[in-house]
PDB file of N, CA and C in Angstrom:
ATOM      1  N   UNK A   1       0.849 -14.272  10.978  1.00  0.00           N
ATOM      2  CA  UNK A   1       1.625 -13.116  11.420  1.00  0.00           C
ATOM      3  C   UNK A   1       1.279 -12.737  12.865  1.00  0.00           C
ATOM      4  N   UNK A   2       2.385 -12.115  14.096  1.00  0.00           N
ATOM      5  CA  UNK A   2       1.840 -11.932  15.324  1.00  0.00           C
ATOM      6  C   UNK A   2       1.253 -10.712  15.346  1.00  0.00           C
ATOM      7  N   UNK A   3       0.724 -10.270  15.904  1.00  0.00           N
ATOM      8  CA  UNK A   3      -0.308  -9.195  16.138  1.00  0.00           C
ATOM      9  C   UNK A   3       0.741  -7.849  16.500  1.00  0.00           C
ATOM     10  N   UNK A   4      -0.013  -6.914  15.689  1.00  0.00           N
ATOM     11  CA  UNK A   4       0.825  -5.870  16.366  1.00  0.00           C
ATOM     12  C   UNK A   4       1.290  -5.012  17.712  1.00  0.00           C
ATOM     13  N   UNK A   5       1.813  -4.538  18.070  1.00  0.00           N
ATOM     14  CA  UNK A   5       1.393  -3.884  19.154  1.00  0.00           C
ATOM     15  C   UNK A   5       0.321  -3.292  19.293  1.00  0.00           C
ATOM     16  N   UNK A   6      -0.143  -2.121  18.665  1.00  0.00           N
ATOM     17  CA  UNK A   6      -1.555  -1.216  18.673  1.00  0.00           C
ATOM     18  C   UNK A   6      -2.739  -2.371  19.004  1.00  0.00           C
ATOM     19  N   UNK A   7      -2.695  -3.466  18.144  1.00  0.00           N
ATOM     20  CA  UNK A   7      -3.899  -4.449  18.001  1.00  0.00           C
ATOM     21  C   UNK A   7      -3.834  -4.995  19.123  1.00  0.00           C
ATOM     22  N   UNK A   8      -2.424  -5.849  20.037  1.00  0.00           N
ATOM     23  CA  UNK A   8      -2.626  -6.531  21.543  1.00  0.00           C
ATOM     24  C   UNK A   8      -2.955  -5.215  22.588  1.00  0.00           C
ATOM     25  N   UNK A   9      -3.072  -3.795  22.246  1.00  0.00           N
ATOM     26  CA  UNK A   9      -2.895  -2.907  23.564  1.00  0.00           C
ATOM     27  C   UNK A   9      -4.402  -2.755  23.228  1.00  0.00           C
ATOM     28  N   UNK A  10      -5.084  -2.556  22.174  1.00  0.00           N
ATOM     29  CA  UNK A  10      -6.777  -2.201  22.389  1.00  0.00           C
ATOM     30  C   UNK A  10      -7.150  -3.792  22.873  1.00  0.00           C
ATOM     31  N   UNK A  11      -6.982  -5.110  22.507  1.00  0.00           N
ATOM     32  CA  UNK A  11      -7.369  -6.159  23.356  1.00  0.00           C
ATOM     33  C   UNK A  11      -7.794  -6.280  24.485  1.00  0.00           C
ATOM     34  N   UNK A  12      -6.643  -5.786  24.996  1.00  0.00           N
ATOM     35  CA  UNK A  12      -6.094  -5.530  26.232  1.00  0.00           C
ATOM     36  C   UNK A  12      -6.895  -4.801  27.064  1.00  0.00           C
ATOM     37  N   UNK A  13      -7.232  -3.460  26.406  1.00  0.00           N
ATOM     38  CA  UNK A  13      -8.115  -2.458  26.600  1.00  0.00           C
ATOM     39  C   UNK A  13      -9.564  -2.570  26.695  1.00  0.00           C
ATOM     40  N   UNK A  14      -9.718  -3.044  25.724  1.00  0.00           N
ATOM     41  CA  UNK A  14     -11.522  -4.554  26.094  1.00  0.00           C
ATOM     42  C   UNK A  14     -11.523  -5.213  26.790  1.00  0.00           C
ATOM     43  N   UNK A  15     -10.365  -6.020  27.013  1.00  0.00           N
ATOM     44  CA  UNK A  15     -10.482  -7.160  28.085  1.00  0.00           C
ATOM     45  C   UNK A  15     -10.380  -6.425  29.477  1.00  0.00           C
ATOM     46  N   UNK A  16      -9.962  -4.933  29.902  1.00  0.00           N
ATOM     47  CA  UNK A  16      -9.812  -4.614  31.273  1.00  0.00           C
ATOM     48  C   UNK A  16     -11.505  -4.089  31.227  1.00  0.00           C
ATOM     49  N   UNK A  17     -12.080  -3.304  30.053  1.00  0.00           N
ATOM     50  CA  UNK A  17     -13.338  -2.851  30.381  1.00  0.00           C
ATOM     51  C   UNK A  17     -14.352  -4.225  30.630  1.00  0.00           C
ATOM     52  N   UNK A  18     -14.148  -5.491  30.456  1.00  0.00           N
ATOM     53  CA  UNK A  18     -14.795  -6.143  31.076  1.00  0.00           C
ATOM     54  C   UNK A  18     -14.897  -6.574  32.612  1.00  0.00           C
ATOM     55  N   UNK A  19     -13.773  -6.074  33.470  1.00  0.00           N
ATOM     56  CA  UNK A  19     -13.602  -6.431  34.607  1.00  0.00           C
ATOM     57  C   UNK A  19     -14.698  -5.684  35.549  1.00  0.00           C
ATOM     58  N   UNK A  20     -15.109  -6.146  36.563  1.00  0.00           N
ATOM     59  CA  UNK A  20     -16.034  -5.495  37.522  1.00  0.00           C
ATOM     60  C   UNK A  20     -15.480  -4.028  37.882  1.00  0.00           C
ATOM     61  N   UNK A  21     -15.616  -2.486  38.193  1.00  0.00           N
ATOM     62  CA  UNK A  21     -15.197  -1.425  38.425  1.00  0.00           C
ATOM     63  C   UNK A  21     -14.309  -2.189  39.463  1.00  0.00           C
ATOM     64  N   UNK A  22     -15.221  -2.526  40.438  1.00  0.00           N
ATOM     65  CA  UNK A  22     -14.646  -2.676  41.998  1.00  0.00           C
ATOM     66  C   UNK A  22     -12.962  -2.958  41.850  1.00  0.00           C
ATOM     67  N   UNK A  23     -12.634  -4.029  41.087  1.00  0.00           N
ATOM     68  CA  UNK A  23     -11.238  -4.699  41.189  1.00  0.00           C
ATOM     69  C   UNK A  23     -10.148  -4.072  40.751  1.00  0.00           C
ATOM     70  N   UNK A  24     -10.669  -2.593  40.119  1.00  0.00           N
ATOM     71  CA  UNK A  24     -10.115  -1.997  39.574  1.00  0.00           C
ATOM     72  C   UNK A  24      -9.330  -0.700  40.301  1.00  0.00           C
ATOM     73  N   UNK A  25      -9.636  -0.747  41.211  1.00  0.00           N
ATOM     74  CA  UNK A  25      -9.846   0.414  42.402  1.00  0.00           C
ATOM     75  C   UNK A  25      -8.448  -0.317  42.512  1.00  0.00           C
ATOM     76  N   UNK A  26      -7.361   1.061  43.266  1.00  0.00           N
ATOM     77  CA  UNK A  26      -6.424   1.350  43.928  1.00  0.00           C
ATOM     78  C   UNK A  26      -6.249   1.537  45.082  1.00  0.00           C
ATOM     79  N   UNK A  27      -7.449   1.995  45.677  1.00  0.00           N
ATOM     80  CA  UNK A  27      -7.956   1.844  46.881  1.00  0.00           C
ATOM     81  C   UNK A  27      -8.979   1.280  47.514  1.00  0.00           C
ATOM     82  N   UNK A  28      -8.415  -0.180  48.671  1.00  0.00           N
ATOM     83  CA  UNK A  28      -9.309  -1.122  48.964  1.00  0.00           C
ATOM     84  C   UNK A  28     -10.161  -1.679  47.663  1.00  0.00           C
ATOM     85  N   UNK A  29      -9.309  -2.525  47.024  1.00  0.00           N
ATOM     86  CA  UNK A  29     -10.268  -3.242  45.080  1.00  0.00           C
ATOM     87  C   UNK A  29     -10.923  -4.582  46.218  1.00  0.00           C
ATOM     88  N   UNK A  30     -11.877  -4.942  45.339  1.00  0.00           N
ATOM     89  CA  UNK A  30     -12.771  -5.916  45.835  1.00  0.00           C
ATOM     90  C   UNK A  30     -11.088  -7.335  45.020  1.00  0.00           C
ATOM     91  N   UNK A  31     -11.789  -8.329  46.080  1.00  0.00           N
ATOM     92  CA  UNK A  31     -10.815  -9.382  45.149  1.00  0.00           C
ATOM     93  C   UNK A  31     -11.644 -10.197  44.070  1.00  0.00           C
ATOM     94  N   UNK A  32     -10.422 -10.388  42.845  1.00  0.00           N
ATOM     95  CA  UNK A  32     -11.453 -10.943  41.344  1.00  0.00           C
ATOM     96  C   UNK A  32     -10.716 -12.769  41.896  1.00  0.00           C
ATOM     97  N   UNK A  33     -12.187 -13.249  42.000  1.00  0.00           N
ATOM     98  CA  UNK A  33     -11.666 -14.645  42.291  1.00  0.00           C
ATOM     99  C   UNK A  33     -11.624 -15.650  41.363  1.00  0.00           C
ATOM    100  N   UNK A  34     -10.562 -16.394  41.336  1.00  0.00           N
ATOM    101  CA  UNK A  34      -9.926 -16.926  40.022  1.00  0.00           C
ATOM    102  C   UNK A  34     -10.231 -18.203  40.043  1.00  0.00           C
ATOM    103  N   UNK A  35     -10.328 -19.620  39.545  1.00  0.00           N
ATOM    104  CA  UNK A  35     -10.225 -21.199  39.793  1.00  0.00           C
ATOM    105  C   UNK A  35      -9.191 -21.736  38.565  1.00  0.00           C
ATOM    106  N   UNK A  36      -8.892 -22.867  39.350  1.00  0.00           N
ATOM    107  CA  UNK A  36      -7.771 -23.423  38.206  1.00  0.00           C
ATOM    108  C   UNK A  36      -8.445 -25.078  37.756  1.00  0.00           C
ATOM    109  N   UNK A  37      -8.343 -25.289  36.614  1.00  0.00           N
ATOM    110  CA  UNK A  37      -8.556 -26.995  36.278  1.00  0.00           C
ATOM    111  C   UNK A  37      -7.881 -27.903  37.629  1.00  0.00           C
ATOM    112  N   UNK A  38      -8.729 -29.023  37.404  1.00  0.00           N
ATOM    113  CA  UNK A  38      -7.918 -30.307  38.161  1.00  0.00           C
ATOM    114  C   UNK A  38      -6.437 -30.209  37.667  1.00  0.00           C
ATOM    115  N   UNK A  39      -6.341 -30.315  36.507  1.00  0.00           N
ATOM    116  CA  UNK A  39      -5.007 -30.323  35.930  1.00  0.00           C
ATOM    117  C   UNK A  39      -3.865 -29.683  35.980  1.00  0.00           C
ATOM    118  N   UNK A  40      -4.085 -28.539  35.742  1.00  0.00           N
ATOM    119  CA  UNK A  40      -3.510 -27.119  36.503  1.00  0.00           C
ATOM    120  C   UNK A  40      -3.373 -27.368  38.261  1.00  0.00           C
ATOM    121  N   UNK A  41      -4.229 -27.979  38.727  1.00  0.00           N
ATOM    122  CA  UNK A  41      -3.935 -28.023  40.218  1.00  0.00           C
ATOM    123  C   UNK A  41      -2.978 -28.917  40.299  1.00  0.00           C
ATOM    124  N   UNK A  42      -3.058 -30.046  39.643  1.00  0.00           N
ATOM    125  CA  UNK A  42      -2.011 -30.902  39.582  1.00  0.00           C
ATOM    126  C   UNK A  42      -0.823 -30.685  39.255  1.00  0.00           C
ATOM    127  N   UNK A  43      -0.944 -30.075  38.399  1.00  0.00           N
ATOM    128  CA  UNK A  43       0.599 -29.297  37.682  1.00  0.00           C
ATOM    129  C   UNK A  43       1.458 -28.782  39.057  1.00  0.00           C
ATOM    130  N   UNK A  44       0.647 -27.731  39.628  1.00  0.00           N
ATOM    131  CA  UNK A  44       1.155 -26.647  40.138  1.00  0.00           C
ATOM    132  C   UNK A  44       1.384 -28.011  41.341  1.00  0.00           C
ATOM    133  N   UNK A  45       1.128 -28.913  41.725  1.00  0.00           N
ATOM    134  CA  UNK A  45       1.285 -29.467  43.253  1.00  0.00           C
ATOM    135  C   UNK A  45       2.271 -30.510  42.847  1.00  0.00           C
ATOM    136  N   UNK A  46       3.130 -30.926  41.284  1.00  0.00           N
ATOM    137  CA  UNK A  46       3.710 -32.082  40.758  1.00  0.00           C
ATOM    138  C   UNK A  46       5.055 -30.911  41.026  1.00  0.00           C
ATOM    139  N   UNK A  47       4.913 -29.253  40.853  1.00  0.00           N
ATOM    140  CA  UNK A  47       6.291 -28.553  40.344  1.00  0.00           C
ATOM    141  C   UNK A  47       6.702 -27.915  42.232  1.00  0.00           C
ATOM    142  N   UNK A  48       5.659 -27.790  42.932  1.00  0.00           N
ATOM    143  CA  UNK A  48       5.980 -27.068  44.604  1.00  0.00           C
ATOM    144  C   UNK A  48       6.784 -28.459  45.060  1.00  0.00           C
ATOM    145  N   UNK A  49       6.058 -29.497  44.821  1.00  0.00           N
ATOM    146  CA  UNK A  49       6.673 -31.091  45.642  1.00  0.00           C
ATOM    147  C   UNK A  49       8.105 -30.982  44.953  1.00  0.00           C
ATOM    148  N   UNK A  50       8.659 -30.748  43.617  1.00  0.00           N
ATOM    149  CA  UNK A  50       9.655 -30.756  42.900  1.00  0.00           C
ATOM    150  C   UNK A  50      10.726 -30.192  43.413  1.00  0.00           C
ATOM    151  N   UNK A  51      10.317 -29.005  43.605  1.00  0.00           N
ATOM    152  CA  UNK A  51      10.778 -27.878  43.878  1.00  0.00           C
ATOM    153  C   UNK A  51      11.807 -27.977  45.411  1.00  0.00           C
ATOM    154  N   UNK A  52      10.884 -28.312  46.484  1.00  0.00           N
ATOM    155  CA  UNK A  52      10.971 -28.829  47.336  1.00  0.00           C
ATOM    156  C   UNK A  52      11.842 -29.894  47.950  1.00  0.00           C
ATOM    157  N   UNK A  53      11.839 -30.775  47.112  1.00  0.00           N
ATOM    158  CA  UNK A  53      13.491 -31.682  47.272  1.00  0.00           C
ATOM    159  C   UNK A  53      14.170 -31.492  46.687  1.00  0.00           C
ATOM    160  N   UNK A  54      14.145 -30.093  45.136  1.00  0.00           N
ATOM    161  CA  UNK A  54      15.644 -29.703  45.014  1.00  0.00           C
ATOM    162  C   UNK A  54      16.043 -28.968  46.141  1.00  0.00           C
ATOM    163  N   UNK A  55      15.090 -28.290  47.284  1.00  0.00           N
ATOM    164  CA  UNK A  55      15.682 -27.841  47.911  1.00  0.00           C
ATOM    165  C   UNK A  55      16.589 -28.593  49.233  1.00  0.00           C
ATOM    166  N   UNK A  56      15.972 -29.502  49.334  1.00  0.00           N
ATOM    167  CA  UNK A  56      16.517 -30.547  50.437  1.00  0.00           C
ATOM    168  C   UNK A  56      17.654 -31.149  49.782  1.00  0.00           C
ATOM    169  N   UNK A  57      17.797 -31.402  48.380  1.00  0.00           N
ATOM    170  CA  UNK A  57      19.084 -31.597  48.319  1.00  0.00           C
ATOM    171  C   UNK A  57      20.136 -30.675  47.901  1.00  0.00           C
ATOM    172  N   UNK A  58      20.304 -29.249  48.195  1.00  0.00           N
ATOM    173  CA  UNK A  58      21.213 -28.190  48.366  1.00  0.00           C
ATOM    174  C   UNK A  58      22.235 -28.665  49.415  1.00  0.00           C
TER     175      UNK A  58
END
């Protein structure tokens, strides 16, 4: 069964109290720095190249 709403919004709610204060800020947030798999890098550089000569052939 999928999860309810109430149950994904407290998740949600744990998963932000784990974040550093700083990133959380509205004003001047520190940046939360992210990394992606080889794979994921690949992905993302197989779909921009893609992308890219659909645009050349418009």
């Amino acid at each position: 069964p999928a999860e309810s709403l109430a149950t994904m919004s407290e998740r949600c709610r744990q998963q932000m109290r784990l974040l550093p204060a700083g990133t959380l800020r509205f004003v001047n947030p520190h940046r939360y720095k992210v990394s992606i798999s080889e794979r994921l890098k690949d992905l993302r550089g197989e779909m921009m190249q893609a992308a890219h000569i659909g645009r050349r052939q418009l």
